[in-house]
Protein backbone atom coordinates (compact mmCIF):
# COMPACT_ATOMS: atom_id res chain seq x y z
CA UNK A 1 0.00 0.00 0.00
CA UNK A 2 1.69 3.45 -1.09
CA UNK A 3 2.40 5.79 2.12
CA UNK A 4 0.51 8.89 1.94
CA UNK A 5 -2.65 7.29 0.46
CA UNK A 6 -5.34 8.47 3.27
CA UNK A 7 -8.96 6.77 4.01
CA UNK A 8 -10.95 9.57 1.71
CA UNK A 9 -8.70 8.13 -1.26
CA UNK A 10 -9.71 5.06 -0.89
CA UNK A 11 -13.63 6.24 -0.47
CA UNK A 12 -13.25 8.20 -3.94
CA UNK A 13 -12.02 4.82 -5.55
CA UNK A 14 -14.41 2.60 -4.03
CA UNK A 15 -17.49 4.97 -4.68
CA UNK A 16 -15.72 5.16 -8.59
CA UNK A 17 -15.56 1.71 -9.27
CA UNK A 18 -19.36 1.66 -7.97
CA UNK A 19 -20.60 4.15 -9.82
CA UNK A 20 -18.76 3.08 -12.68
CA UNK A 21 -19.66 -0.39 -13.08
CA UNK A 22 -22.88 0.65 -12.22
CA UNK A 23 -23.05 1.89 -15.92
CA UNK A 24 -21.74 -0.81 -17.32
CA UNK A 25 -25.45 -3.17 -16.80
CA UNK A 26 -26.53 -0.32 -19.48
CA UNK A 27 -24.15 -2.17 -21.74
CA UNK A 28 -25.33 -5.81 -20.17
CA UNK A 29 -29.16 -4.12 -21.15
CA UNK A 30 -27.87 -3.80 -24.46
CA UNK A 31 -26.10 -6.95 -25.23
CA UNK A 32 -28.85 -9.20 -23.24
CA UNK A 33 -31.51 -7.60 -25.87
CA UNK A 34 -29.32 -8.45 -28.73
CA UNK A 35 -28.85 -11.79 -27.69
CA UNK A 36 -32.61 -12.01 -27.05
CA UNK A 37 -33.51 -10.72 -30.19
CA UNK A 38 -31.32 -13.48 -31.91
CA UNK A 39 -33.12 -16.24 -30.05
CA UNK A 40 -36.12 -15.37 -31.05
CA UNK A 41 -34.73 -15.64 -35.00
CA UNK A 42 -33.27 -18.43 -34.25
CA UNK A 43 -35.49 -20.21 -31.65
CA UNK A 44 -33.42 -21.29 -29.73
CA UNK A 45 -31.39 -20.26 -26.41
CA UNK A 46 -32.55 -19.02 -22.90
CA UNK A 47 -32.53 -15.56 -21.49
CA UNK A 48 -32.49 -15.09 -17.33
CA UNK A 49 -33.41 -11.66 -16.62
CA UNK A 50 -31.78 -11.03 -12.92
CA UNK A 51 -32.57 -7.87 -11.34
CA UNK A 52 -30.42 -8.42 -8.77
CA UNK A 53 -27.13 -8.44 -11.03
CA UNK A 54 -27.52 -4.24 -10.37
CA UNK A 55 -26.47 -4.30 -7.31
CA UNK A 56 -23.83 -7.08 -7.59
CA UNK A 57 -22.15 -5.65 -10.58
CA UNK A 58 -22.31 -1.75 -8.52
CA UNK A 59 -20.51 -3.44 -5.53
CA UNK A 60 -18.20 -5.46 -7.83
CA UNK A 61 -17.08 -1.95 -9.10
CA UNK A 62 -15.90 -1.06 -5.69
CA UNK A 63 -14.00 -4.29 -4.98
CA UNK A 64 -12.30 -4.15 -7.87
CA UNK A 65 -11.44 -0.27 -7.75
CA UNK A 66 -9.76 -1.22 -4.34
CA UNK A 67 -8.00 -4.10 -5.53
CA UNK A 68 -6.72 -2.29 -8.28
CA UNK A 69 -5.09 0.97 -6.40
CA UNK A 70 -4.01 -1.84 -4.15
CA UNK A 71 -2.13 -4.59 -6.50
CA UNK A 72 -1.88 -2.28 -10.02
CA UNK A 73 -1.20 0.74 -8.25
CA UNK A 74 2.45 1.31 -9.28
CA UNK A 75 1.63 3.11 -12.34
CA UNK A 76 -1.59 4.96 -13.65
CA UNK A 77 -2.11 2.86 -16.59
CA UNK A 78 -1.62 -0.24 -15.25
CA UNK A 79 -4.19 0.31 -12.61
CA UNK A 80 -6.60 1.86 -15.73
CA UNK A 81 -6.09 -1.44 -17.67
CA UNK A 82 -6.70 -3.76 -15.20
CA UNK A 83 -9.48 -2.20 -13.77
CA UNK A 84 -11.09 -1.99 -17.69
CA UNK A 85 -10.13 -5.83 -18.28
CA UNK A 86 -12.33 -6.19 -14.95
CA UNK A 87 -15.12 -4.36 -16.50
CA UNK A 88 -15.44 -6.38 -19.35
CA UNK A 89 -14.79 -9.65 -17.38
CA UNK A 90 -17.91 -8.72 -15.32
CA UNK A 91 -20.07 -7.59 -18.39
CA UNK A 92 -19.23 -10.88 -19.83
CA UNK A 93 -20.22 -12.96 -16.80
CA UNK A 94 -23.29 -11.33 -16.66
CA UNK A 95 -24.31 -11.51 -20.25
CA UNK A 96 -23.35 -15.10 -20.30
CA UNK A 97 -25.51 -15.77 -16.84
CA UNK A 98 -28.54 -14.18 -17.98
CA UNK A 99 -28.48 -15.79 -22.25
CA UNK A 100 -25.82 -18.86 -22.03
CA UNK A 101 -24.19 -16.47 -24.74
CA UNK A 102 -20.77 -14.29 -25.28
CA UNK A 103 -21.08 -11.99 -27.73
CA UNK A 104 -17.73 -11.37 -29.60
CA UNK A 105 -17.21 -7.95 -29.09
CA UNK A 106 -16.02 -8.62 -25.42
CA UNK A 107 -13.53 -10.80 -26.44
CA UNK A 108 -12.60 -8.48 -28.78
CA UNK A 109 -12.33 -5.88 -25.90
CA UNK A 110 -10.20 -7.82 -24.35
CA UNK A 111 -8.01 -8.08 -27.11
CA UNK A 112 -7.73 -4.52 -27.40
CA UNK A 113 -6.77 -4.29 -23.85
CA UNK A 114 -3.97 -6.58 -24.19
CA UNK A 115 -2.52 -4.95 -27.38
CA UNK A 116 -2.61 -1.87 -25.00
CA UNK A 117 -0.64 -3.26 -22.39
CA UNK A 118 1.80 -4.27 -24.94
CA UNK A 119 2.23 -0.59 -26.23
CA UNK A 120 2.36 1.43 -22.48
CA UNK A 121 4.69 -1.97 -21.63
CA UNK A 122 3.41 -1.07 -17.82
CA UNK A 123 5.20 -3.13 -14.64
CA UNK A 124 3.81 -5.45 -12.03
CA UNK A 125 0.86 -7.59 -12.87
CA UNK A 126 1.12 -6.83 -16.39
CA UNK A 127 4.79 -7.20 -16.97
CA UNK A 128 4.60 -10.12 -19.71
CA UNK A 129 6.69 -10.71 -22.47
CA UNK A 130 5.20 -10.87 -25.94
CA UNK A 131 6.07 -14.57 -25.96
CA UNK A 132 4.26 -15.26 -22.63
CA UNK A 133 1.64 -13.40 -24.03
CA UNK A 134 1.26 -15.30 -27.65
CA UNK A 135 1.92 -18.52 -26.22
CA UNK A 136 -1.02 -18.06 -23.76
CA UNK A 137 -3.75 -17.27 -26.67
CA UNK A 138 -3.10 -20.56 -27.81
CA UNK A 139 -2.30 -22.67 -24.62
CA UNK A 140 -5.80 -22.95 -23.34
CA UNK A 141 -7.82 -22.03 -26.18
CA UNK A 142 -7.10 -24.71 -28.79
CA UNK A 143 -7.05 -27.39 -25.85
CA UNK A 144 -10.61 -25.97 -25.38
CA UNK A 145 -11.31 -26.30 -29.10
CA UNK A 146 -10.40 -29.58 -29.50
CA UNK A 147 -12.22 -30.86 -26.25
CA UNK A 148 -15.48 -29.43 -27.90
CA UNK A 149 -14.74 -31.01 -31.08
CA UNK A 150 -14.42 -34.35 -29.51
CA UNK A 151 -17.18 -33.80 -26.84
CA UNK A 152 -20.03 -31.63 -28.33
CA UNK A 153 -21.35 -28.74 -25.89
CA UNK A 154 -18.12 -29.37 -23.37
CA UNK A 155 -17.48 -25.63 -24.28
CA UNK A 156 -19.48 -22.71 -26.41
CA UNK A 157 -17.54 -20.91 -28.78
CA UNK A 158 -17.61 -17.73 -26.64
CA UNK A 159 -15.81 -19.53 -23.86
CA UNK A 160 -12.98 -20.48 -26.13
CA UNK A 161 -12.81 -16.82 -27.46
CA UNK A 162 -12.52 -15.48 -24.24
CA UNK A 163 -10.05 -17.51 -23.20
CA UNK A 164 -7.50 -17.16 -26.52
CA UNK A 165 -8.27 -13.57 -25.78
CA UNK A 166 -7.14 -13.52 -21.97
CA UNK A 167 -4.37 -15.23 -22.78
CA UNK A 168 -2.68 -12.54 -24.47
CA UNK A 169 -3.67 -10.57 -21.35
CA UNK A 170 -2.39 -12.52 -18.57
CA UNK A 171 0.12 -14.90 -20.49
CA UNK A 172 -0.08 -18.31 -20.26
CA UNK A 173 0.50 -19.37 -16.71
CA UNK A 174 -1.83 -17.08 -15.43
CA UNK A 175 -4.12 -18.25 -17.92
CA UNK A 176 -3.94 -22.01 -17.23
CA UNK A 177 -4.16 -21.29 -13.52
CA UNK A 178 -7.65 -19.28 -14.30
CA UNK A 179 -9.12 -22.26 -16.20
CA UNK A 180 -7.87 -25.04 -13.57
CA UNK A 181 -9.97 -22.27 -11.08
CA UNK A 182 -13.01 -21.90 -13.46
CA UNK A 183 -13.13 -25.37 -13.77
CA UNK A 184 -12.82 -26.34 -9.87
CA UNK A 185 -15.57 -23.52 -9.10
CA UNK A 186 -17.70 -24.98 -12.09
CA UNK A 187 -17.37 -28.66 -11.24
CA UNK A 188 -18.05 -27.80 -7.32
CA UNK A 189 -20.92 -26.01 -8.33
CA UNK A 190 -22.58 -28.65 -11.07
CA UNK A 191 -22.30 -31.33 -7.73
CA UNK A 192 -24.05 -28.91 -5.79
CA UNK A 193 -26.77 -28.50 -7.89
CA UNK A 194 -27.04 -32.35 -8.70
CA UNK A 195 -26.76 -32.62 -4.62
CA UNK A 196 -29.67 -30.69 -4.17
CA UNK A 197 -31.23 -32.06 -6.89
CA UNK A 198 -31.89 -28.64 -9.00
CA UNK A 199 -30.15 -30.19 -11.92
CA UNK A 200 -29.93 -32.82 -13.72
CA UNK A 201 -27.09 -34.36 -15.71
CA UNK A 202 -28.05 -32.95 -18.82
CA UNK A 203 -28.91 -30.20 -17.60
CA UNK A 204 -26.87 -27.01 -18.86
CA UNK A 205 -25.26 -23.77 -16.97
CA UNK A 206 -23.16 -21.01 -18.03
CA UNK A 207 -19.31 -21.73 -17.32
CA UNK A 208 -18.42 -18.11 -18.23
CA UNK A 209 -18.89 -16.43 -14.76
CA UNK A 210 -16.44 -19.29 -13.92
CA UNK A 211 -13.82 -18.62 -16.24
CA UNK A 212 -13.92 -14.71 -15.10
CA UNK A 213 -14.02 -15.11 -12.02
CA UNK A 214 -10.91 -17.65 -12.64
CA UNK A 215 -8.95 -14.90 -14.72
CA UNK A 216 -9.85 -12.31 -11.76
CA UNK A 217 -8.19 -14.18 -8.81
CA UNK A 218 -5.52 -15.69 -11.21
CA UNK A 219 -4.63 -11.65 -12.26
CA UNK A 220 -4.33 -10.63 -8.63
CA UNK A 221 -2.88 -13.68 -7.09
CA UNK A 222 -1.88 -16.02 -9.72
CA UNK A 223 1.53 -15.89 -9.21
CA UNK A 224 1.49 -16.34 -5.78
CA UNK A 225 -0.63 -19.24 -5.68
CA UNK A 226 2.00 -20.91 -8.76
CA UNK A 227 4.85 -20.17 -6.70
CA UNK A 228 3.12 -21.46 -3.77
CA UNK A 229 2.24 -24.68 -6.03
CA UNK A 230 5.52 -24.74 -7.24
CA UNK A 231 7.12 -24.75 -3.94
CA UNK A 232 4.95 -28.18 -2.68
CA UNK A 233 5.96 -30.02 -5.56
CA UNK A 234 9.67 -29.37 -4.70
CA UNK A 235 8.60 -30.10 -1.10
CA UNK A 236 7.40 -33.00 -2.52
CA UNK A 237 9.85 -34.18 -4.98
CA UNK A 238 12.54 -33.67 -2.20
């Protein structure tokens, strides 16, 4: 935490990020009437409209605001880009909660934040290399392609897009380490639901909220928790 910074700074930045993902279910609005629109052509799909998702996307804002003065605080940009690449992670989740859908203008957003990041070349969480960066566009997405291709509906399209575009964002380590977490939180929560008998096995639910959520923790802590990985297995191996 940078000396100096008093408790009224950090009220301005969490009332920000609240008031500024607050604007962002205007774009959720607009993309959840797209996708709704395109159902109806196509008849097929399922829309969730969920009220609630205002508040949880205003107090999202704030969180992340925090975390990023916190953990991308070093420079202005940095903190800008990650707290953007939060944005669209949580229009994305959202979207994909409430139509099973992601539209491919967020991953292109995405995109356009990494290619960013490249040009300021900012330090800290988003110190990659253009390799680490290249190599993660690929390293989960065509695994993810080729999964769906052999198991039909084990991933949408959108998921895979997201992910080849995330990758150039957080390189690839950061980027496995987000899926491995998506896929723990969605697994944990499919057995709930099959626990409590609200689903059934062919039953259906959106794994992007997953994945975001994954890339979140995994762009604030990912290294840690691979180092910390990294250090049992030598435990282990010794």
């Amino acid at each position: 935490m940078k000396e100096g910074i008093t408790g009224r700074f950090y009220l301005f930045i969490l009332l920000f990020g609240i008031c500024f993902f607050s604007l962002l279910n205007f774009a959720v609005d607009g993309l959840v009437e797209q996708c709704r629109r395109d159902f109806e052509e196509g008849e097929e799909g399922k829309c969730r409209r969920q009220p609630v998702r205002y508040v949880i996307i205003g107090l999202t804002g704030g969180i992340a605001a925090l975390l990023c003065s916190h953990y991308a605080g070093e420079t202005v940009r940095e903190g800008i880009l990650t707290f953007l690449f939060l944005g669209v992670l949580i229009i994305t989740a959202a979207v994909d909660q409430e139509t099973m859908e992601i539209p491919d203008c967020l991953p292109a957003a995405v995109l356009i934040l990494s290619a960013a990041s490249l040009l300021f070349k900012p330090d800290g969480l988003l110190e990659l290399s253009a390799a680490s960066r290249v190599i993660g566009f690929f390293s989960v997405s065509i695994p993810m392609l080729l999964t769906a291709l052999a198991i039909p509906g084990a991933f949408g399209g959108g998921d895979i897009k997201l992910m080849a575009a995330c990758g150039m964002f957080l390189g690839w380590k950061r980027n496995l380490l987000a899926l491995f977490l998506a896929v723990l939180g969605g697994g944990g929560w499919g057995a709930w639901l099959l626990i409590r008998k609200r689903a059934s096995k062919k039953d259906v639910f959106a794994f992007g909220p997953f994945l975001c959520a994954g890339m979140a923790v995994s762009l604030f802590w990912g290294q840690r928790l691979i180092q910390w990985y990294l250090g049992i297995m030598r435990q282990t191996v010794h």
